[in-house]
N, C-alpha and C. Protein backbone atom coordinates (compact mmCIF):
# COMPACT_ATOMS: atom_id res chain seq x y z
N UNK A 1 -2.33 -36.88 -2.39
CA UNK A 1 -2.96 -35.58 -2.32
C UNK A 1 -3.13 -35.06 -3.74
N UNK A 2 -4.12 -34.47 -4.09
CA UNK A 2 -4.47 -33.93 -5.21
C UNK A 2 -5.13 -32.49 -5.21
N UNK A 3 -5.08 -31.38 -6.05
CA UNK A 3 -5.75 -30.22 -5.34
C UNK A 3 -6.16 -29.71 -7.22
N UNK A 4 -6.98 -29.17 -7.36
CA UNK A 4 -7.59 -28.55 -8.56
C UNK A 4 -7.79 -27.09 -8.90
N UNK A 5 -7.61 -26.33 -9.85
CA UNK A 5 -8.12 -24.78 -9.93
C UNK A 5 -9.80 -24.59 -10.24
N UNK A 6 -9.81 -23.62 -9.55
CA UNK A 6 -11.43 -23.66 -9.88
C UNK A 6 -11.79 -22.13 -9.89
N UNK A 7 -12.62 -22.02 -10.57
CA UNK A 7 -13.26 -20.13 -11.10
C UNK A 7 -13.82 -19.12 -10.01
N UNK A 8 -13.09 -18.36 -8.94
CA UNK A 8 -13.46 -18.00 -8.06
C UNK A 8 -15.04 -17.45 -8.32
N UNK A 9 -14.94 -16.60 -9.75
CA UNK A 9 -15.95 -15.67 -9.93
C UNK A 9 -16.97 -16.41 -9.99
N UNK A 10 -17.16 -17.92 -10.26
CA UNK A 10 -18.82 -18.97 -10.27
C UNK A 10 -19.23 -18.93 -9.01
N UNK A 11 -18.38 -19.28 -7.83
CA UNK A 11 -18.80 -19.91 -6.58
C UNK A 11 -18.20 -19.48 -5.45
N UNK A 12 -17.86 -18.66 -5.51
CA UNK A 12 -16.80 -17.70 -3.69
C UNK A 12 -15.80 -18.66 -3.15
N UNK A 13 -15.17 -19.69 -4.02
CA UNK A 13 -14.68 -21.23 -3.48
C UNK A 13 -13.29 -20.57 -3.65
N UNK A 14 -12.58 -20.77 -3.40
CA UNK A 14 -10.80 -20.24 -3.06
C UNK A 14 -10.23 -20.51 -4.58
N UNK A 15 -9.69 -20.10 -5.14
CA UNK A 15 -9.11 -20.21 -6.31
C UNK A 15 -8.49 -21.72 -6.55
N UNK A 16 -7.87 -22.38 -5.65
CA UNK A 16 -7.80 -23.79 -5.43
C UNK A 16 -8.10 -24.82 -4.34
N UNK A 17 -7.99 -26.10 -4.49
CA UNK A 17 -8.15 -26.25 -2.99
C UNK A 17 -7.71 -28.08 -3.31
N UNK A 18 -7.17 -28.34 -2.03
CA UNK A 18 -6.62 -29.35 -1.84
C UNK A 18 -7.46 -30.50 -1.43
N UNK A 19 -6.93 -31.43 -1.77
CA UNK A 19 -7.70 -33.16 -1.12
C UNK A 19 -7.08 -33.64 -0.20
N UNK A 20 -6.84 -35.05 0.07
CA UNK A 20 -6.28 -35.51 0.95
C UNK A 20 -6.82 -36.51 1.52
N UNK A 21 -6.38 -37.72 1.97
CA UNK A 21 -6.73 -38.27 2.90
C UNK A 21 -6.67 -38.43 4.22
N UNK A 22 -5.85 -37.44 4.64
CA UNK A 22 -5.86 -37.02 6.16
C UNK A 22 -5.79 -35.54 6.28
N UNK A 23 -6.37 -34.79 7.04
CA UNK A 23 -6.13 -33.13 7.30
C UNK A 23 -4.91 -33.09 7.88
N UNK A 24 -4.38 -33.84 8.85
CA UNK A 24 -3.26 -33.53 9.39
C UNK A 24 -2.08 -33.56 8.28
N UNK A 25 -2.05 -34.82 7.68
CA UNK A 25 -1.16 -34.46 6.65
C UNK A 25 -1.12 -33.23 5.71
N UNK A 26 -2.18 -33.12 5.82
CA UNK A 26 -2.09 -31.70 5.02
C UNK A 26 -2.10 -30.24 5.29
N UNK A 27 -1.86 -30.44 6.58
CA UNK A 27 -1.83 -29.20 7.13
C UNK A 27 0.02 -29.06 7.26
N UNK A 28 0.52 -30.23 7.49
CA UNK A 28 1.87 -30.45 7.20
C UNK A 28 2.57 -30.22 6.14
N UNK A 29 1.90 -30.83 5.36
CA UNK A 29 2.29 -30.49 4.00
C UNK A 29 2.70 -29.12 3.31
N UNK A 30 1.77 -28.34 3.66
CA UNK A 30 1.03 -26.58 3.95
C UNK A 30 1.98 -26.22 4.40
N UNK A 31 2.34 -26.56 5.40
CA UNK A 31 3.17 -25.87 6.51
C UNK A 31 4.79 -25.97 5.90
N UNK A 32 4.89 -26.70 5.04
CA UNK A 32 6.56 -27.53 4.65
C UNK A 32 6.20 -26.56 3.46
N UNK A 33 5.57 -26.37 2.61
CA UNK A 33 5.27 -25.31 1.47
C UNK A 33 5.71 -24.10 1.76
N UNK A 34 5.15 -23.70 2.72
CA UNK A 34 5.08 -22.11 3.28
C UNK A 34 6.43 -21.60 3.90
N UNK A 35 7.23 -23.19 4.43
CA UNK A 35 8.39 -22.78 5.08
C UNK A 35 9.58 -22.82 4.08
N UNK A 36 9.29 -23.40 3.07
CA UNK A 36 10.16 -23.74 1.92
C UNK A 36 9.95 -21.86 0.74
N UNK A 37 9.34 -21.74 0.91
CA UNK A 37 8.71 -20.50 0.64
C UNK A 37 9.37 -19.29 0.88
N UNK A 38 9.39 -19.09 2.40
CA UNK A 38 10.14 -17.64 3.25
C UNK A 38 11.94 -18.74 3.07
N UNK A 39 12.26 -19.50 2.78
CA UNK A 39 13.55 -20.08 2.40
C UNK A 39 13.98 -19.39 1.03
N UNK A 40 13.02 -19.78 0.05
CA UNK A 40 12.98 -19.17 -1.12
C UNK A 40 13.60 -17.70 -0.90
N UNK A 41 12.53 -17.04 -0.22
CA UNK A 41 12.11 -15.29 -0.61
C UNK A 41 13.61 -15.01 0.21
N UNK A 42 13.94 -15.85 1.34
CA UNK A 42 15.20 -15.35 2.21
C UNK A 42 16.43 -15.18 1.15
N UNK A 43 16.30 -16.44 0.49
CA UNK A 43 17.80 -16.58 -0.42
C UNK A 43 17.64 -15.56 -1.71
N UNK A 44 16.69 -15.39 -2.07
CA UNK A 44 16.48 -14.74 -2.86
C UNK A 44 16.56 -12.87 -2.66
N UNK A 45 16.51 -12.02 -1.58
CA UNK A 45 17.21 -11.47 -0.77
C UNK A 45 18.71 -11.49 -1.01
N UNK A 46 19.30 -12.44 -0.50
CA UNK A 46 20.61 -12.50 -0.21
C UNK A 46 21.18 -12.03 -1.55
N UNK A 47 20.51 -12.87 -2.63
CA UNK A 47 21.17 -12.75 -4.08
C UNK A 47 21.39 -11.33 -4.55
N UNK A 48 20.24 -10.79 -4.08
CA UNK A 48 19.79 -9.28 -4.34
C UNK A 48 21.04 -8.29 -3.75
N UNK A 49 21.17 -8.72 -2.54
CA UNK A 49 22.28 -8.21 -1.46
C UNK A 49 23.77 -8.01 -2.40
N UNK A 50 24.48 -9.12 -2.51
CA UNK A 50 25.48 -9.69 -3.15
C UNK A 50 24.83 -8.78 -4.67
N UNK A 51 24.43 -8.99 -5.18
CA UNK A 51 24.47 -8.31 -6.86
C UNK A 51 24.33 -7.00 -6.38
N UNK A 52 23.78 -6.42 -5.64
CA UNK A 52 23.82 -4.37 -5.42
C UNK A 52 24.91 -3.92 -4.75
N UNK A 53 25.52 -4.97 -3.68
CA UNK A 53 26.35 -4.79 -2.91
C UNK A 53 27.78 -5.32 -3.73
């Protein structure tokens, strides 16, 4: 999989965008990103918690 930045303001095209040789894989992929993500923002929370608390 490979994905590139590209100049929204030339062409209305998404600021990046992904390749692939299968969509499914990459909708997986996406999906493992996004969940790794709200993992992130969760723990990152907690830290917040623990240092005010």
């Amino acid at each position: 999989m490979s994905f590139h930045f590209t100049d929204p303001k030339q062409n209305n095209e998404p600021p990046f965008t992904f390749t692939g040789p299968n969509p499914a894989d990459l909708e997986e992929q996406l999906q493992m990103i996004n969940d790794l993500a709200h993992e992130i923002l969760r723990l990152v929370a907690d830290v917040r918690r623990q240092i005010n608390g």
